[in-house]
C-alpha atoms as a PDB file:
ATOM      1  CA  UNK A   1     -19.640  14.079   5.129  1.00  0.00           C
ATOM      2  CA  UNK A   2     -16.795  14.236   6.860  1.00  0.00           C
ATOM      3  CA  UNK A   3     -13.383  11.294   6.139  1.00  0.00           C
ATOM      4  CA  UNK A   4     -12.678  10.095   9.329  1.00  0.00           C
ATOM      5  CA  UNK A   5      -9.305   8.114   9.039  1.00  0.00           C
ATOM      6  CA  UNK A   6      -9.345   4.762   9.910  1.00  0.00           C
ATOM      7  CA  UNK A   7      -6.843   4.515  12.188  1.00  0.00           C
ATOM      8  CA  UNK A   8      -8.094   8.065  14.201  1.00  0.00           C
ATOM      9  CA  UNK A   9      -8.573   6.212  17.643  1.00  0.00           C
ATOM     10  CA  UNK A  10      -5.605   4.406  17.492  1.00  0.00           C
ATOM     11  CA  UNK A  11      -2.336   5.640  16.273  1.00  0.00           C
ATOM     12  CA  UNK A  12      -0.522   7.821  18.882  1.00  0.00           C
ATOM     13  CA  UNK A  13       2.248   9.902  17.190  1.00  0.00           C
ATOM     14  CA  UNK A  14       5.567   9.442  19.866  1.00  0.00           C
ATOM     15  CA  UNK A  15       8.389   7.312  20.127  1.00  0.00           C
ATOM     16  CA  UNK A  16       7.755   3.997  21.413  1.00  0.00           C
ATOM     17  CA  UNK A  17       9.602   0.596  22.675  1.00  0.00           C
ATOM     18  CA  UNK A  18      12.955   0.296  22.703  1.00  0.00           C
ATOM     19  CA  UNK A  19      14.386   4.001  21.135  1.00  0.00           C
ATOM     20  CA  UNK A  20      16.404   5.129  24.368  1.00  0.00           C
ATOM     21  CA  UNK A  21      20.105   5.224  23.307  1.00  0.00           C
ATOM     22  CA  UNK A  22      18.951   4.851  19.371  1.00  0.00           C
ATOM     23  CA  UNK A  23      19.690   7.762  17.132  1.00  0.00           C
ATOM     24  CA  UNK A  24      16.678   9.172  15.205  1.00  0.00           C
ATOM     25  CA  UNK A  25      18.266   7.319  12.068  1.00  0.00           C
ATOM     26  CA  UNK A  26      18.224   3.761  13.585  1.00  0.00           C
ATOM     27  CA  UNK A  27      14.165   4.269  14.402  1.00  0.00           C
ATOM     28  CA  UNK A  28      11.698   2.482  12.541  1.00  0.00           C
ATOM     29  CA  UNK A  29       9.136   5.265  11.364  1.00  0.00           C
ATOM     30  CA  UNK A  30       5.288   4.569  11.173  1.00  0.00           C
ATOM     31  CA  UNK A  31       2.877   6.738   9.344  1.00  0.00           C
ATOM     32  CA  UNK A  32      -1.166   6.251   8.356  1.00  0.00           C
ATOM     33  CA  UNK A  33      -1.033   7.445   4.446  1.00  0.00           C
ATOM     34  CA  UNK A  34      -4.481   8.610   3.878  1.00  0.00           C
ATOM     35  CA  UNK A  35      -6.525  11.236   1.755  1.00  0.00           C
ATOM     36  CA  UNK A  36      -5.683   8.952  -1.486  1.00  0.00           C
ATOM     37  CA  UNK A  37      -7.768   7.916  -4.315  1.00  0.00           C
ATOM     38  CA  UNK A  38      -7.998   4.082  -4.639  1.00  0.00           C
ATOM     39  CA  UNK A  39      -9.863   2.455  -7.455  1.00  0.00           C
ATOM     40  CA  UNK A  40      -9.750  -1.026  -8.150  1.00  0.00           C
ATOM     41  CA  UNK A  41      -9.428  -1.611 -12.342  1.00  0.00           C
ATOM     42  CA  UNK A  42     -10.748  -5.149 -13.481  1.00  0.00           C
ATOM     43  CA  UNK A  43     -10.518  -6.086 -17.241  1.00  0.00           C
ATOM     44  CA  UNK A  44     -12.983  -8.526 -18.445  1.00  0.00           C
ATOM     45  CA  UNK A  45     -11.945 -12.078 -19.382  1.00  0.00           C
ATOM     46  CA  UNK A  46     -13.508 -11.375 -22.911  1.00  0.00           C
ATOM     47  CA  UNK A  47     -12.555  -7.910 -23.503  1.00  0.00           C
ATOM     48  CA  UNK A  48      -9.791  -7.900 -26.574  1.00  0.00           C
ATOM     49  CA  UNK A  49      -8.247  -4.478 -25.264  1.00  0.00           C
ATOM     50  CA  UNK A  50      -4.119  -4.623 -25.394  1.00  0.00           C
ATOM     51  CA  UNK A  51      -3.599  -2.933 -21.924  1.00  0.00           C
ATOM     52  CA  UNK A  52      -0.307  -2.420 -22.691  1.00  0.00           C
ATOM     53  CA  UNK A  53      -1.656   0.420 -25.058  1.00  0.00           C
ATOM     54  CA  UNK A  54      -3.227   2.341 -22.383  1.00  0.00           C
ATOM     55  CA  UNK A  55      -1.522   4.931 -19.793  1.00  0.00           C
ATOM     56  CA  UNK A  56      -3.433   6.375 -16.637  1.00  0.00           C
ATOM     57  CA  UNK A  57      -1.469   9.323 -15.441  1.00  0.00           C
ATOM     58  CA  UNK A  58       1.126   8.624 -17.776  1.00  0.00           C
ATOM     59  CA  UNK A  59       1.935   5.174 -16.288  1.00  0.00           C
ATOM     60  CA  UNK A  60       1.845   1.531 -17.879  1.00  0.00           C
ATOM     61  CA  UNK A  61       0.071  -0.710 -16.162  1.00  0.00           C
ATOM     62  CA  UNK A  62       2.454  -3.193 -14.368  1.00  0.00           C
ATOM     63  CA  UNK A  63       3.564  -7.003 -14.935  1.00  0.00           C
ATOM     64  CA  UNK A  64       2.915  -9.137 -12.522  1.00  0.00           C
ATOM     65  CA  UNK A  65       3.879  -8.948  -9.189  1.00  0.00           C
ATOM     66  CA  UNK A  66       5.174  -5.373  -9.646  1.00  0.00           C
ATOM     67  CA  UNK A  67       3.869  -1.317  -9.706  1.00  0.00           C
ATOM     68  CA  UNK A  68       4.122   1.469 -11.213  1.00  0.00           C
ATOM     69  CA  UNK A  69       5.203   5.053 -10.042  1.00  0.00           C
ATOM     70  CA  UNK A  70       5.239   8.064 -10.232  1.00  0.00           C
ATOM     71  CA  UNK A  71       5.155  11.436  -7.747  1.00  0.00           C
ATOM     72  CA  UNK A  72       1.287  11.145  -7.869  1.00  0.00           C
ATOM     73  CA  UNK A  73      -0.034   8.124  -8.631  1.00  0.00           C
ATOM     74  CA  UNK A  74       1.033   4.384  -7.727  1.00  0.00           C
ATOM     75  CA  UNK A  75      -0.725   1.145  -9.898  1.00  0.00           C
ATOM     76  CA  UNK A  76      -0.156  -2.349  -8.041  1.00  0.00           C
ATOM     77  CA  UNK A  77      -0.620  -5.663  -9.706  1.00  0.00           C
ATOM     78  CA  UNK A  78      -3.222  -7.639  -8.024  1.00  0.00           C
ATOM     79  CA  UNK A  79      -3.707 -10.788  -9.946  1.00  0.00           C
ATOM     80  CA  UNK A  80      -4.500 -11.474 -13.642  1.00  0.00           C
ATOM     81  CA  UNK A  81      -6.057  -8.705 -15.317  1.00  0.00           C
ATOM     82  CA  UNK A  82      -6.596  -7.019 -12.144  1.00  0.00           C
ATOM     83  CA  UNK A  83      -5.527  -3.432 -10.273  1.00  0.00           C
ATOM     84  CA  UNK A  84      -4.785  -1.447  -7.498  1.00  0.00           C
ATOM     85  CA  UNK A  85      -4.199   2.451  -8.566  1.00  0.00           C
ATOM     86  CA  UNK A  86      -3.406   4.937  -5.330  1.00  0.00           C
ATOM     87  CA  UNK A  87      -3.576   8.531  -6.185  1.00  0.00           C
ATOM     88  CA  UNK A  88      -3.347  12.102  -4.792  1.00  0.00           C
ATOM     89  CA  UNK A  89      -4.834  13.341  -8.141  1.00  0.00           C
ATOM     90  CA  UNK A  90      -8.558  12.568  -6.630  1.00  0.00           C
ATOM     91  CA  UNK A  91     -10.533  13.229 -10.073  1.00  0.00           C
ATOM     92  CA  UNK A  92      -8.169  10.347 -11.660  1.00  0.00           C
ATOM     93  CA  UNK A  93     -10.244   8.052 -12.721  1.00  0.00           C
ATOM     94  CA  UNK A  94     -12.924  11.138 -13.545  1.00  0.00           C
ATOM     95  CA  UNK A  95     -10.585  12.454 -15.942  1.00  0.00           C
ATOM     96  CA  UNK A  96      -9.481   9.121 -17.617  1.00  0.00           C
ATOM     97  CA  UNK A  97     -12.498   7.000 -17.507  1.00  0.00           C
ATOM     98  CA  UNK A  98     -12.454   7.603 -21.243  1.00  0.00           C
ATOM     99  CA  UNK A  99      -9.993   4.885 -21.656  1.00  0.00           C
ATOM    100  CA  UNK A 100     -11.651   2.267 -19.872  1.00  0.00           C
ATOM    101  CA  UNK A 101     -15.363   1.422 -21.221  1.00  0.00           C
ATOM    102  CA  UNK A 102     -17.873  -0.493 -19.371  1.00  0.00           C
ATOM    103  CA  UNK A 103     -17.628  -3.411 -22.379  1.00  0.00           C
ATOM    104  CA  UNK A 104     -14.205  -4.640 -21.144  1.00  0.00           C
ATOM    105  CA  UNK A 105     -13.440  -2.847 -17.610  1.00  0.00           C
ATOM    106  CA  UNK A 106     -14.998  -2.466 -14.034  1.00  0.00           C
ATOM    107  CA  UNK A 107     -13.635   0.390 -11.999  1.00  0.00           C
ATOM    108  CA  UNK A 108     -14.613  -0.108  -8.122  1.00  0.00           C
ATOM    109  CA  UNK A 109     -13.952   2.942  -5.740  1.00  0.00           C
ATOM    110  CA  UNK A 110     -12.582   1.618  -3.054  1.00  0.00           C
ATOM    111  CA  UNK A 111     -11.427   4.488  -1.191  1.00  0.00           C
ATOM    112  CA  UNK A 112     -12.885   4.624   1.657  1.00  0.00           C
ATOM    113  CA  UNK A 113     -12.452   0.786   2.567  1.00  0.00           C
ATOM    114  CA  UNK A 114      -8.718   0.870   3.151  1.00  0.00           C
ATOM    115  CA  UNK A 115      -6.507   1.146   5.919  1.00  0.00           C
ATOM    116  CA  UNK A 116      -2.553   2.075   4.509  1.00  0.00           C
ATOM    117  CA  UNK A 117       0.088   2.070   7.171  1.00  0.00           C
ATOM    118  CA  UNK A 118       3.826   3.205   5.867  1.00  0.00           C
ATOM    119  CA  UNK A 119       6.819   2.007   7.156  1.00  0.00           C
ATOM    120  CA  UNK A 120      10.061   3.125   6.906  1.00  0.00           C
ATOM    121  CA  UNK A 121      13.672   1.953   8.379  1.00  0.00           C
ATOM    122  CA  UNK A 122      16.889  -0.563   7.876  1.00  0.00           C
ATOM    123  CA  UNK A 123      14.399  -2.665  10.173  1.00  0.00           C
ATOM    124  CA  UNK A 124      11.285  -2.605   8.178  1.00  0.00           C
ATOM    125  CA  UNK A 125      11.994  -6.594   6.401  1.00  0.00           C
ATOM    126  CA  UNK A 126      12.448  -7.445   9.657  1.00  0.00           C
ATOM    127  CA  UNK A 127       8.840  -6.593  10.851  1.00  0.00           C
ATOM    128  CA  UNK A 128       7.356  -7.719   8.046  1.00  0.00           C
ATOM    129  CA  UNK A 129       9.092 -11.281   8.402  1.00  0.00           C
ATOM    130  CA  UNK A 130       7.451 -11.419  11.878  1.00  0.00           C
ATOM    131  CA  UNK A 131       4.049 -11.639  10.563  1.00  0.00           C
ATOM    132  CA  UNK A 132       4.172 -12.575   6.695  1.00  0.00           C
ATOM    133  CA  UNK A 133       5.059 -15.878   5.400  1.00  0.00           C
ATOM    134  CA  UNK A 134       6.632 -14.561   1.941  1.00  0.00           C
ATOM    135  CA  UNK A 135      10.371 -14.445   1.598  1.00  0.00           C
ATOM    136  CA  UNK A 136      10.583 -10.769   2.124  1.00  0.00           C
ATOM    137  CA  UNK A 137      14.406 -10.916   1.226  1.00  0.00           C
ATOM    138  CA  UNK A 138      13.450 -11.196  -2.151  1.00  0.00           C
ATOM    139  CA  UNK A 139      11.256  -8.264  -2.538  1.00  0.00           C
ATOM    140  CA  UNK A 140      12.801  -5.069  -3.946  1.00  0.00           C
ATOM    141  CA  UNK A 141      11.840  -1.886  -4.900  1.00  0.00           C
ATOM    142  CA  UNK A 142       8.969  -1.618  -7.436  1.00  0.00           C
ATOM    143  CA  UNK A 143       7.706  -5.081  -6.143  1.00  0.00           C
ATOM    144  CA  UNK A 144       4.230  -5.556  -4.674  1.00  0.00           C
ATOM    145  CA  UNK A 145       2.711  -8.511  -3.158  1.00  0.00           C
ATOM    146  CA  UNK A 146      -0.955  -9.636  -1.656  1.00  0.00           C
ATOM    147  CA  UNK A 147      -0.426 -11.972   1.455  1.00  0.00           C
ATOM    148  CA  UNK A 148      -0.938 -11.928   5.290  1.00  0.00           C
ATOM    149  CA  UNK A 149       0.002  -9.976   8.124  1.00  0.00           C
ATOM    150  CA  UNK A 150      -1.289 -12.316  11.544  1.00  0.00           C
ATOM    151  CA  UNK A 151      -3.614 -13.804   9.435  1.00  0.00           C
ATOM    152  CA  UNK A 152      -5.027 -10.239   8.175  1.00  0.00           C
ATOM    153  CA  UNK A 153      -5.362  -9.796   4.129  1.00  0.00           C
ATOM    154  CA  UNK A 154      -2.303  -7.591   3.227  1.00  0.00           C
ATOM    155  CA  UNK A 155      -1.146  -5.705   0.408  1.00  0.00           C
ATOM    156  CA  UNK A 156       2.349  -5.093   0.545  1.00  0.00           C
ATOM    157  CA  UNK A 157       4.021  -2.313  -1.897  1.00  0.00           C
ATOM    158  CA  UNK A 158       7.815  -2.198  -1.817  1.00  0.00           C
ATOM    159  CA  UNK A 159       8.250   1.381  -2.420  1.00  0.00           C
ATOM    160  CA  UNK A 160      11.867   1.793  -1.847  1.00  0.00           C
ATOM    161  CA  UNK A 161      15.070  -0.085  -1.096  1.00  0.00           C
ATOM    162  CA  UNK A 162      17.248   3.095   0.003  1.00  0.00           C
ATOM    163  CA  UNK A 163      16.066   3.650   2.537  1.00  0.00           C
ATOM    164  CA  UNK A 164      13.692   0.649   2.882  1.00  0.00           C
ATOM    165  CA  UNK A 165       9.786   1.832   2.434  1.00  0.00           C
ATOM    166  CA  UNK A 166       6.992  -0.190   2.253  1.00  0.00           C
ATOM    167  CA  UNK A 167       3.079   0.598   2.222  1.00  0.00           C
ATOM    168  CA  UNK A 168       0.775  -2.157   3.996  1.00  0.00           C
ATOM    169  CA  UNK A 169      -2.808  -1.829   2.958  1.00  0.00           C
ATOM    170  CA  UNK A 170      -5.979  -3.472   4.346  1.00  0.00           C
ATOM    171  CA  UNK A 171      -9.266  -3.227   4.903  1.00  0.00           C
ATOM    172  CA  UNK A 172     -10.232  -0.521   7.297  1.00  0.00           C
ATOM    173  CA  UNK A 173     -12.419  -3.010   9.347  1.00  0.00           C
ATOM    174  CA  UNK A 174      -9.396  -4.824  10.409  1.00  0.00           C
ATOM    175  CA  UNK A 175      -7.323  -1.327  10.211  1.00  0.00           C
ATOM    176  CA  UNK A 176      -7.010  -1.126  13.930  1.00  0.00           C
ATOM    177  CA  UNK A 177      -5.799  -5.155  14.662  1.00  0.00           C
ATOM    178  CA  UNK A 178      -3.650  -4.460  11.395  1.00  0.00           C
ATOM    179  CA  UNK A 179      -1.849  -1.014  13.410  1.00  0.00           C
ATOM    180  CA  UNK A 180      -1.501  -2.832  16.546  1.00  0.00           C
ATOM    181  CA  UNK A 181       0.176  -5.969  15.184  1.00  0.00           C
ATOM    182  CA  UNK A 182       2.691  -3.952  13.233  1.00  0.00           C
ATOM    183  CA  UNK A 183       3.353  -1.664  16.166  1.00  0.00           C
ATOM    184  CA  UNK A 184       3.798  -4.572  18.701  1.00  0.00           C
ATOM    185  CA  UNK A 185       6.585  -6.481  16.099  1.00  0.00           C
ATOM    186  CA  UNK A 186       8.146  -2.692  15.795  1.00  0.00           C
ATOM    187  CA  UNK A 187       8.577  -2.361  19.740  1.00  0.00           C
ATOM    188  CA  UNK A 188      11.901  -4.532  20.168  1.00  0.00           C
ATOM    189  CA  UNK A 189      13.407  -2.130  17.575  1.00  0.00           C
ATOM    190  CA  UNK A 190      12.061   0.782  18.595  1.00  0.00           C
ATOM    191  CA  UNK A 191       9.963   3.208  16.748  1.00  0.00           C
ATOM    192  CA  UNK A 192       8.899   6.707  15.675  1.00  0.00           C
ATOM    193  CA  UNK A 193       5.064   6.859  14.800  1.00  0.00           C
ATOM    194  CA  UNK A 194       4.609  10.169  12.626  1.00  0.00           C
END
């Protein structure tokens, strides 16, 4: 079977809005992040494993309301005993499952349910204000977040500060509306989609 990306029909690559006169550095840049592994890791409410004990791909699982990194593999905080891991190793979870027995965890693939849009730019807090109530100001690098977008079910990950970089994730059925409202609050500042 073939992976069709979920945003196939609708993101153009080009320069779009207002970019005439703007040097390549002052663009916004928009790219659809896809091919990654995405599990969801749930520890049970009764299960008396210290997850601070346990590394997957070398990484800690995160506090609250921040990830883990490194050049492979990112691990979100989602809520209370709860996960997001992104990966381009795709037999991660294959070659780790060891750690995480069916007694106290639940692993959900949830790869191909996802739409991830990347944005990158001196601009990007700015397009995220437009549609997301939190006080993006605050949010740094290494900082993640679940919110809205236009009333669509984000996940924000605050990848970098320098230059800014953030990863919006959502579910692929509302992939397209998710594209399209980030693109139309990119327009005023122009924009690069890659």
């Amino acid at each position: 079977m073939k992976n069709i990306s979920p945003l196939n029909f609708v993101h153009k690559v080009g320069k779009f809005g207002d970019y005439n006169k703007k040097s390549e550095n002052n663009l916004l840049k928009i790219s659809e992040v896809n091919g990654l592994l995405i599990h969801q890791i749930t520890q049970y409410k009764n299960s008396n494993i210290d997850i601070s004990i346990i590394k997957l791909d070398g990484l800690n699982f995160p506090s609250p309301l921040k990830s883990t990194s490194n050049s492979n593999t990112r691990i979100l905080w989602l809520g209370p005993n709860n996960w997001l891991v992104f990966s381009s190793v795709l037999n991660l979870i294959k070659k780790e499952k060891n750690k995480f027995n069916e007694t106290n965890f639940a692993i959900t693939d949830i790869s191909h349910s996802r739409t991830i849009i990347e944005l990158e730019g001196s601009l990007v807090n700015e397009v995220l204000k437009k549609g997301c109530p939190l006080d993006i100001n605050s949010l740094k690098d290494g900082d993640c977040a679940s919110s809205i977008y236009n009333e669509i079910n984000i996940t924000i990950d605050f990848i970098s500060d320098n230059p800014n970089k953030v990863r919006i994730s959502g579910l692929r059925s509302y992939g397209e509306s998710l594209h399209y409202s980030i693109t139309d609050a990119c327009l005023e500042f122009g924009y690069e989609a890659i």
